[in-house]
Protein backbone atom coordinates (compact mmCIF):
# COMPACT_ATOMS: atom_id res chain seq x y z
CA UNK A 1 115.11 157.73 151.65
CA UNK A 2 116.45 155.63 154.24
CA UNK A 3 120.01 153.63 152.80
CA UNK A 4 119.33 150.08 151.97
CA UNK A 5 115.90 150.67 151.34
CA UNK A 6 114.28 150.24 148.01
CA UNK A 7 112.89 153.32 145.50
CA UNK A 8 108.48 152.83 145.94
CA UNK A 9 107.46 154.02 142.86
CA UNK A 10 103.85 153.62 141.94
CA UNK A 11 103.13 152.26 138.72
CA UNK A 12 101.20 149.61 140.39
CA UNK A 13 99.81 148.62 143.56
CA UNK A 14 101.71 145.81 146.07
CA UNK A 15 98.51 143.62 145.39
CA UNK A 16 98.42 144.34 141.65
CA UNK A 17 102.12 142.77 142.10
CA UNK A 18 101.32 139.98 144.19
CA UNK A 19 98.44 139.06 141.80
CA UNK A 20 100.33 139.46 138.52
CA UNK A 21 103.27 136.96 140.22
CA UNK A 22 100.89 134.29 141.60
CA UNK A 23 98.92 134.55 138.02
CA UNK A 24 102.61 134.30 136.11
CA UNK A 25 103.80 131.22 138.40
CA UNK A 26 100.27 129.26 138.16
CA UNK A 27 100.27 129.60 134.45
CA UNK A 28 103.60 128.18 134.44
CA UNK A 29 102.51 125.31 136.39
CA UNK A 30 99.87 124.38 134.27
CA UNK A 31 101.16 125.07 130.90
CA UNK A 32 103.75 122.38 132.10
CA UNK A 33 100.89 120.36 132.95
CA UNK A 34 99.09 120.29 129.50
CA UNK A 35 102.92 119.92 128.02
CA UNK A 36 102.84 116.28 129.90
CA UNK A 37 99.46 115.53 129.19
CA UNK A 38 100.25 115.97 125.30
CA UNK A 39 103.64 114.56 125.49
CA UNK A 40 101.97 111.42 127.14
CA UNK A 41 100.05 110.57 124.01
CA UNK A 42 101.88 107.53 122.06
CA UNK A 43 103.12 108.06 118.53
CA UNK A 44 101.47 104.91 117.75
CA UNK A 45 98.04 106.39 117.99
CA UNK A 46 100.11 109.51 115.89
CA UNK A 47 101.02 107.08 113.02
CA UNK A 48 97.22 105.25 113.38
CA UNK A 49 95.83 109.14 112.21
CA UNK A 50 98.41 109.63 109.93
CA UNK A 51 97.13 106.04 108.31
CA UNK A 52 93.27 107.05 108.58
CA UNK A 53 94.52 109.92 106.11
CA UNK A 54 94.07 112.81 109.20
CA UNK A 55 96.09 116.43 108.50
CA UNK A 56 98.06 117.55 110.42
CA UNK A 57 95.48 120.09 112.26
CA UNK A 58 92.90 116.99 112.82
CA UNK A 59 95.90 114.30 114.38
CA UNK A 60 96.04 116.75 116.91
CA UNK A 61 92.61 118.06 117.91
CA UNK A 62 91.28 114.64 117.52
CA UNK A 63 93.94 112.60 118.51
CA UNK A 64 96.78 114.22 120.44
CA UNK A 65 94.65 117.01 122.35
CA UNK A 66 91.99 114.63 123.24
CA UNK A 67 93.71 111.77 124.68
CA UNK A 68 96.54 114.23 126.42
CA UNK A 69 93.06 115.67 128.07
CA UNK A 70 92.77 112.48 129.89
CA UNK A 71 96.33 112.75 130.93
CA UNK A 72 96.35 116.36 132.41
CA UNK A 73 93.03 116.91 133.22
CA UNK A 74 93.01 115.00 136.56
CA UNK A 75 96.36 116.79 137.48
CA UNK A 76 94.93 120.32 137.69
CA UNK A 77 92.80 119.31 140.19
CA UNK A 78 95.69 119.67 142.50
């Protein structure tokens, strides 16, 4: 082994390790994408569900999830 030079050991492939590191950084990206998109939705409309009488579970599939769609579904376009 030349000096400097690093150990190849074969446990997976070079594109197996590209793959898995574009896969990890783009799931990054987007999970920070939905985190804006649901961070975007108002705690008025929050409060509104609370009022209607919604649990927990239903403010946010009805509420939270569905208007945060709005918010980060045209950004993973890009």
């Amino acid at each position: 082994m030349k000096s400097g030079a690093l150990p190849r050991t074969s446990l997976i492939s070079p594109f197996s390790a590209a793959v898995i590191a574009l896969v990890m950084h783009q799931s990054a990206y987007a999970a920070e994408i939905i985190r804006a998109g649901i961070q975007s939705v108002g705690t008025g409309q929050v409060e509104a569900a609370r009022a209607l009488g919604y649990r927990p579970s239903q403010i946010f599939r009805h509420t939270i999830f569905a208007a945060g769609d709005a918010g980060y579904s045209a950004s993973c376009g890009e």
